[in-house]
C-alpha atoms as a PDB file:
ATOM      1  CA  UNK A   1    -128.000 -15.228 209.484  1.00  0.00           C
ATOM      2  CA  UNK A   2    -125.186 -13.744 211.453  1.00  0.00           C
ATOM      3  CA  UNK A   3    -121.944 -15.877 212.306  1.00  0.00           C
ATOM      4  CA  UNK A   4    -121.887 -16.392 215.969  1.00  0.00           C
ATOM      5  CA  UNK A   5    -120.410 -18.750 218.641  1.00  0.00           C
ATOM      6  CA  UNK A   6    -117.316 -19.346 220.196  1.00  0.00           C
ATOM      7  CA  UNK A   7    -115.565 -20.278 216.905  1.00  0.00           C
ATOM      8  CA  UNK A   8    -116.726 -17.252 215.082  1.00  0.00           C
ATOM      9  CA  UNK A   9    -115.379 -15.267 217.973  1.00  0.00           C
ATOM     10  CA  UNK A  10    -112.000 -16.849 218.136  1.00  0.00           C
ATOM     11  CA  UNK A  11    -111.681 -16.064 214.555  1.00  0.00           C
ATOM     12  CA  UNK A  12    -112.669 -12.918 214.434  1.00  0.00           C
ATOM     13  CA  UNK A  13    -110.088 -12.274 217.684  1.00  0.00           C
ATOM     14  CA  UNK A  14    -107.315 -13.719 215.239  1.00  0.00           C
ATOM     15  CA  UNK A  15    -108.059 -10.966 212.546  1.00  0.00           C
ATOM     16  CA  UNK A  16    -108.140  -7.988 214.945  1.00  0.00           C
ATOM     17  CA  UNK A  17    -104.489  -9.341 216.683  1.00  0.00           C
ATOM     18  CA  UNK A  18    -103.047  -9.556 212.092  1.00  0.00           C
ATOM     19  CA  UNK A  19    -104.567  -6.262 212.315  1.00  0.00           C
ATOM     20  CA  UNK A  20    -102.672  -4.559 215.004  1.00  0.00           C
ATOM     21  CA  UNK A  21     -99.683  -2.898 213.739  1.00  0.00           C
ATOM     22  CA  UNK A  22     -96.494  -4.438 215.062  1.00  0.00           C
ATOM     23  CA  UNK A  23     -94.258  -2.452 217.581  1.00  0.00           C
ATOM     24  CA  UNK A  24     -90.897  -3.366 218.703  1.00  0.00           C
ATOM     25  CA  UNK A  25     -89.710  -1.476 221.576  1.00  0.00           C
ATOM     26  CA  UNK A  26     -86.170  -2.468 223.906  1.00  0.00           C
ATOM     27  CA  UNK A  27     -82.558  -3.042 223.711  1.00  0.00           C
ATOM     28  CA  UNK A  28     -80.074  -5.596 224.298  1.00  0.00           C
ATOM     29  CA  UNK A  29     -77.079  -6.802 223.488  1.00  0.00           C
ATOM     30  CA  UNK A  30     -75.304 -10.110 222.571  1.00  0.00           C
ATOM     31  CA  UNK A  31     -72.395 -11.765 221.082  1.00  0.00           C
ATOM     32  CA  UNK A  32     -72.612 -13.163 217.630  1.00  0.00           C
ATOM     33  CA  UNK A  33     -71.174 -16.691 217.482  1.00  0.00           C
ATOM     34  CA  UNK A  34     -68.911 -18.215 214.973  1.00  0.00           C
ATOM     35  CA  UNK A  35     -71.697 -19.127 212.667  1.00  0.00           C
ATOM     36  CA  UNK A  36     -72.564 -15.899 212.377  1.00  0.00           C
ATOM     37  CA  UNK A  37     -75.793 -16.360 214.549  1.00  0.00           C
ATOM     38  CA  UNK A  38     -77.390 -13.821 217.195  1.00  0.00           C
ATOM     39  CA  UNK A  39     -79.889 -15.031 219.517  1.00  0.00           C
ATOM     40  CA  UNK A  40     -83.022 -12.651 219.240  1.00  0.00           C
ATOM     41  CA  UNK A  41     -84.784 -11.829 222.661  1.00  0.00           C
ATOM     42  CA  UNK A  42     -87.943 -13.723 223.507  1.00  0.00           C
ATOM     43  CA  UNK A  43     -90.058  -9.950 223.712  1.00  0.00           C
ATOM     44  CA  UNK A  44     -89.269  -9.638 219.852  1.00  0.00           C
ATOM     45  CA  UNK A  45     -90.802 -13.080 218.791  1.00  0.00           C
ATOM     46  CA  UNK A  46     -94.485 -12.665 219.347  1.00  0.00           C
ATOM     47  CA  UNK A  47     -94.431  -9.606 217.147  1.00  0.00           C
ATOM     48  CA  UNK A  48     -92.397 -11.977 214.058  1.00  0.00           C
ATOM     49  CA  UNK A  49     -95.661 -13.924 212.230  1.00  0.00           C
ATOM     50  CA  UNK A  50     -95.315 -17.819 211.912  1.00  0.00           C
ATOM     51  CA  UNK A  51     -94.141 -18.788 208.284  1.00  0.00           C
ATOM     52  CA  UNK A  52     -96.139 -21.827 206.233  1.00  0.00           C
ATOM     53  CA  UNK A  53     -93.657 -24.248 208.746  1.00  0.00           C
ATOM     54  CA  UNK A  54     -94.593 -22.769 211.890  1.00  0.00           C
ATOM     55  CA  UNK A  55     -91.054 -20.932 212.378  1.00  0.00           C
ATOM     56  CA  UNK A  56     -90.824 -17.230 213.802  1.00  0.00           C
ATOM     57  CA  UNK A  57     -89.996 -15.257 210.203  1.00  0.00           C
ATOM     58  CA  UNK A  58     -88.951 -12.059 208.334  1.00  0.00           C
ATOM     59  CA  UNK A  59     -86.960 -10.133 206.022  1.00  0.00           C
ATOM     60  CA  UNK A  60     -83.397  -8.462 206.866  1.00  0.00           C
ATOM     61  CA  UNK A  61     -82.355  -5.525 204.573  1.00  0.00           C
ATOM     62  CA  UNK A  62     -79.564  -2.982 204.893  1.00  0.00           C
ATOM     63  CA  UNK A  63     -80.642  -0.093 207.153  1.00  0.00           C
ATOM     64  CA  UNK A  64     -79.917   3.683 207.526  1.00  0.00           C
ATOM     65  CA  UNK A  65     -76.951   4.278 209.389  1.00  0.00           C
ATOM     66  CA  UNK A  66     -74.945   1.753 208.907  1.00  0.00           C
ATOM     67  CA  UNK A  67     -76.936  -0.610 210.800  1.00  0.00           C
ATOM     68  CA  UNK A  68     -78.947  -3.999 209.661  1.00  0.00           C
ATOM     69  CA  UNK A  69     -82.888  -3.730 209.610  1.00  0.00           C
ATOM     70  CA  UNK A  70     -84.976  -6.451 210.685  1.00  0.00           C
ATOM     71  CA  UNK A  71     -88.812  -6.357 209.587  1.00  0.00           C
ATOM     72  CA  UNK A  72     -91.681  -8.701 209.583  1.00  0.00           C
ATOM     73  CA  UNK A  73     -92.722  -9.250 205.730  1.00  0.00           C
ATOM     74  CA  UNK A  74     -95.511  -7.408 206.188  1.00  0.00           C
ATOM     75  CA  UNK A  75     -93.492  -4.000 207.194  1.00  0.00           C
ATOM     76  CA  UNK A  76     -90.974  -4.451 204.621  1.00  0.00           C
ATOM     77  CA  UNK A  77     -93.564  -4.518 202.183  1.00  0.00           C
ATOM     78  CA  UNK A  78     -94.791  -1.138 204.167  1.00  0.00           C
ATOM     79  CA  UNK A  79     -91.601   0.432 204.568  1.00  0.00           C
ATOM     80  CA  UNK A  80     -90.211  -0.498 200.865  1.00  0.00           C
ATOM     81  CA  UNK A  81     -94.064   1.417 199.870  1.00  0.00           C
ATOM     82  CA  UNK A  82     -93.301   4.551 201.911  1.00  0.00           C
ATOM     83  CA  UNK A  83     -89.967   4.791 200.363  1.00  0.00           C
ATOM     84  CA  UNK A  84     -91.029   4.376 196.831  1.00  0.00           C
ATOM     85  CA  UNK A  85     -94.721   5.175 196.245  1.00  0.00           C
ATOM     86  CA  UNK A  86     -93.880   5.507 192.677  1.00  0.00           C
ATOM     87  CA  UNK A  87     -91.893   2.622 191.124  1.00  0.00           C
ATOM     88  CA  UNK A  88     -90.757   4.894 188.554  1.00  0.00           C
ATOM     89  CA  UNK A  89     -89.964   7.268 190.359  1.00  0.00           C
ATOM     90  CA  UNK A  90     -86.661  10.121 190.207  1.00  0.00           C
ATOM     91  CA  UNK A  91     -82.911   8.597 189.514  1.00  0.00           C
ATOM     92  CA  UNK A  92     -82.518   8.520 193.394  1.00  0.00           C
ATOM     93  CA  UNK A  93     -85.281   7.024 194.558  1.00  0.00           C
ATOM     94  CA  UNK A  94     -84.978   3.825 191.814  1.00  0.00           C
ATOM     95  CA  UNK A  95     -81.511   3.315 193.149  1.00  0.00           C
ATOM     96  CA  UNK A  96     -82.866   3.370 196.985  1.00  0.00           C
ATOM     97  CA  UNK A  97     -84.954   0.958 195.858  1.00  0.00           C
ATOM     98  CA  UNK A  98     -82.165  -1.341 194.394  1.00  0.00           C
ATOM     99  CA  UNK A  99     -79.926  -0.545 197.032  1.00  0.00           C
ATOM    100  CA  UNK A 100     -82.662  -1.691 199.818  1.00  0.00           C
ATOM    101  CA  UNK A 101     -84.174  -4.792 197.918  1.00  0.00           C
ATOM    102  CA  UNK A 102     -80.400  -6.100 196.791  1.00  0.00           C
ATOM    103  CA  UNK A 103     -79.602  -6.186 200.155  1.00  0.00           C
ATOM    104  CA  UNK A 104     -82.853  -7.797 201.418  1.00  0.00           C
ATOM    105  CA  UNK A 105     -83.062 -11.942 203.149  1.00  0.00           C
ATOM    106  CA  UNK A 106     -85.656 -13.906 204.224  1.00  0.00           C
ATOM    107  CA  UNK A 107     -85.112 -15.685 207.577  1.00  0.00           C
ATOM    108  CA  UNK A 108     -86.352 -17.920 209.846  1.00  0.00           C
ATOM    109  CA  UNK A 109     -85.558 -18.721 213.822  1.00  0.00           C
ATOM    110  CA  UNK A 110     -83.781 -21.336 214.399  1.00  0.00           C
ATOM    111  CA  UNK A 111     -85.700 -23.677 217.016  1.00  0.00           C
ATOM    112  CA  UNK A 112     -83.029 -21.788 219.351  1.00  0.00           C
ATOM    113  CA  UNK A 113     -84.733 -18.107 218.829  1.00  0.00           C
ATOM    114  CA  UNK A 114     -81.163 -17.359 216.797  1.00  0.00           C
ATOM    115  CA  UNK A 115     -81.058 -15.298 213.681  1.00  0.00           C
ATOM    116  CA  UNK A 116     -78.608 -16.143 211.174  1.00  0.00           C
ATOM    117  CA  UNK A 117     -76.970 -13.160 209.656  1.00  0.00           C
ATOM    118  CA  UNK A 118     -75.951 -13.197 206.386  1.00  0.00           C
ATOM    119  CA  UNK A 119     -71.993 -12.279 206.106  1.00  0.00           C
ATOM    120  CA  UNK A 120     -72.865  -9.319 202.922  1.00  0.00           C
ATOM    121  CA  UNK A 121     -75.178  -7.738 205.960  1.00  0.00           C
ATOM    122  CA  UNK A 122     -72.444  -8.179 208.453  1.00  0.00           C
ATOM    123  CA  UNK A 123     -69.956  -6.523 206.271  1.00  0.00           C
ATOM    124  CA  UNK A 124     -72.350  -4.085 205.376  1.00  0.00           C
ATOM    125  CA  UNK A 125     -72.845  -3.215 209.058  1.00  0.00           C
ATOM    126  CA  UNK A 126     -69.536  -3.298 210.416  1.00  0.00           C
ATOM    127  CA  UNK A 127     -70.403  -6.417 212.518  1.00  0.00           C
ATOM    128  CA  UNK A 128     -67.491  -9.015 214.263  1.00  0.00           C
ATOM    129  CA  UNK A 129     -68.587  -9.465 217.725  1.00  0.00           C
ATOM    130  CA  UNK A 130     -71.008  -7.935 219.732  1.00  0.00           C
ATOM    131  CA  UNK A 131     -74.608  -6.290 218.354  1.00  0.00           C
ATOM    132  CA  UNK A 132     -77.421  -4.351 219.903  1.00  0.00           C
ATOM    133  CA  UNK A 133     -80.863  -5.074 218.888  1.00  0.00           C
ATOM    134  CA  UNK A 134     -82.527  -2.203 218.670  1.00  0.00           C
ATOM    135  CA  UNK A 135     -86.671  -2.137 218.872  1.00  0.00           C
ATOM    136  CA  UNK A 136     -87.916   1.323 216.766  1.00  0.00           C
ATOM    137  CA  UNK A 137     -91.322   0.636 216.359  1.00  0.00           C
ATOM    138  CA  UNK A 138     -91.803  -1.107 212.857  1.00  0.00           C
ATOM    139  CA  UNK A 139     -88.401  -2.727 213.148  1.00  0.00           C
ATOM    140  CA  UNK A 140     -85.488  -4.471 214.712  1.00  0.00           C
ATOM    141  CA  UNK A 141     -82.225  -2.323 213.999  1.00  0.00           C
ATOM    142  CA  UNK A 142     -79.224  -4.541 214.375  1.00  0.00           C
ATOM    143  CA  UNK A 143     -76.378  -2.330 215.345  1.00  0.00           C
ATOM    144  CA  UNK A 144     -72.393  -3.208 215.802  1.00  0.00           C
ATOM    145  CA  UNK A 145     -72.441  -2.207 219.383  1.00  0.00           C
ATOM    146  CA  UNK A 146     -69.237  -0.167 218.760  1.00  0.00           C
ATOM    147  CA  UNK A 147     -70.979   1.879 215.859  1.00  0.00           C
ATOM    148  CA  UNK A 148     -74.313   1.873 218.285  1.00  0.00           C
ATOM    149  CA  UNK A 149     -71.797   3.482 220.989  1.00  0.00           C
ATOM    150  CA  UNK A 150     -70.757   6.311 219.043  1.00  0.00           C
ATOM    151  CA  UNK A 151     -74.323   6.912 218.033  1.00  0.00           C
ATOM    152  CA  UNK A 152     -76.166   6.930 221.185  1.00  0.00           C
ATOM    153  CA  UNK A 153     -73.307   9.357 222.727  1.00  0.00           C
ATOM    154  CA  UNK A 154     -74.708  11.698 219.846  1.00  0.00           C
ATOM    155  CA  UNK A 155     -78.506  10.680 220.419  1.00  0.00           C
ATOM    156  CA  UNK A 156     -78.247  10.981 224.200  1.00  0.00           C
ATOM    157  CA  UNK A 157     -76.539  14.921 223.275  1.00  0.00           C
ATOM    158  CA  UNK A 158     -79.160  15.794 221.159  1.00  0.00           C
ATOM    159  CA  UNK A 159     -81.993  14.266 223.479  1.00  0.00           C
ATOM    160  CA  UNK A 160     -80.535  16.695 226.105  1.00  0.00           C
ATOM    161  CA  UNK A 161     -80.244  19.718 224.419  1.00  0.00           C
ATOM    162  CA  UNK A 162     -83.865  18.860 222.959  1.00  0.00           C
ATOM    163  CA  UNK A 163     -85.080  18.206 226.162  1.00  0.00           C
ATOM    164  CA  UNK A 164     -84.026  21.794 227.560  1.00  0.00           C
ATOM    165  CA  UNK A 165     -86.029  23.434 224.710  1.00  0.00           C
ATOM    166  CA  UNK A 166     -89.232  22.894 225.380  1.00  0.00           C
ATOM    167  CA  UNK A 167     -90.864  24.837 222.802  1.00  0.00           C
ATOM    168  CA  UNK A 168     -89.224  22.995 220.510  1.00  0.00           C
ATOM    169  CA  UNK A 169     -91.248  20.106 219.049  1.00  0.00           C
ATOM    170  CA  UNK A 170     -89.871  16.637 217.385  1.00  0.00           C
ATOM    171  CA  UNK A 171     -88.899  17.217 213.973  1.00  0.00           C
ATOM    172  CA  UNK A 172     -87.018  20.887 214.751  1.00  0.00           C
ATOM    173  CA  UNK A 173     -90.024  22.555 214.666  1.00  0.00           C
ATOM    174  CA  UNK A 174     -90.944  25.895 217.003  1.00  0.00           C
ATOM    175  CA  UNK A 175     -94.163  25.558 218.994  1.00  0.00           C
END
């Protein structure tokens, strides 16, 4: 016999939501207080999963750039895999590996929405002040906004000079 009824449907709802990959998009920007806290914006919770406590929760690592990356556990686990599909890999890619997973926290919100950030990942990122979150897809990227500054006056350079390419595709390839 089939499952059916309202509670079968619910459930099976609940799967297909797990299954949909997680996209953060948006910026903003906020001060970090003395406890080294950051308040995360309400459009990033629903995509952090509820830990065994009911609490918003994830894993911060060191990013690319010189900025902090924020993931849920389930795209850290992706993201450490894409990195290092062979644990045995070259020299190089081992100590990625060590330099990524060394790095790595768990968190949880706060009952505030605030994100505690541990002072080796501030250091790490340049952060005192003021951050920008940063939503790219998979994850969060926690910037220094000073560092983000600099950055984006690049980005927003090379998005022009893309942009007036048009055969040009992502990537630097010719189409």
């Amino acid at each position: 016999m089939a499952p059916s009824g309202p509670k079968w449907q619910e459930n099976e709802n609940r799967q297909s939501e797990r299954d949909v990959p997680v996209v953060f998009i948006g910026e903003s920007r906020h001060p970090v207080d003395p406890k080294n806290r950051v308040f995360l914006p309400k459009r990033f919770h629903a995509g952090l999963p509820l830990d065994e406590e009911g609490n918003r929760a994830g894993v911060l690592m060191r990013g690319f750039d010189g900025c902090i990356d924020l993931f849920t556990k389930q795209g850290h686990s992706q993201a450490l895999w894409k990195v290092n599909m062979d644990t045995y890999g070259s020299r190089r890619d081992r100590n990625l590996q060590r330099a990524m997973l060394r790095s790595g926290h768990d968190f949880t919100l706060d009952a505030s929405g605030r994100l505690l950030l541990p002072a080796h990942l501030l250091e790490i990122a340049g952060i005192d002040r003021d951050v920008v979150l940063l939503g790219v897809g998979e994850r969060i990227e926690i910037w220094a906004a000073e560092r983000w500054d600099a950055l984006e006056a690049e980005n927003e350079a090379a998005f022009i000079e893309f942009n007036s390419n048009s055969t040009e595709k992502p990537g630097g390839q010719r189409g």
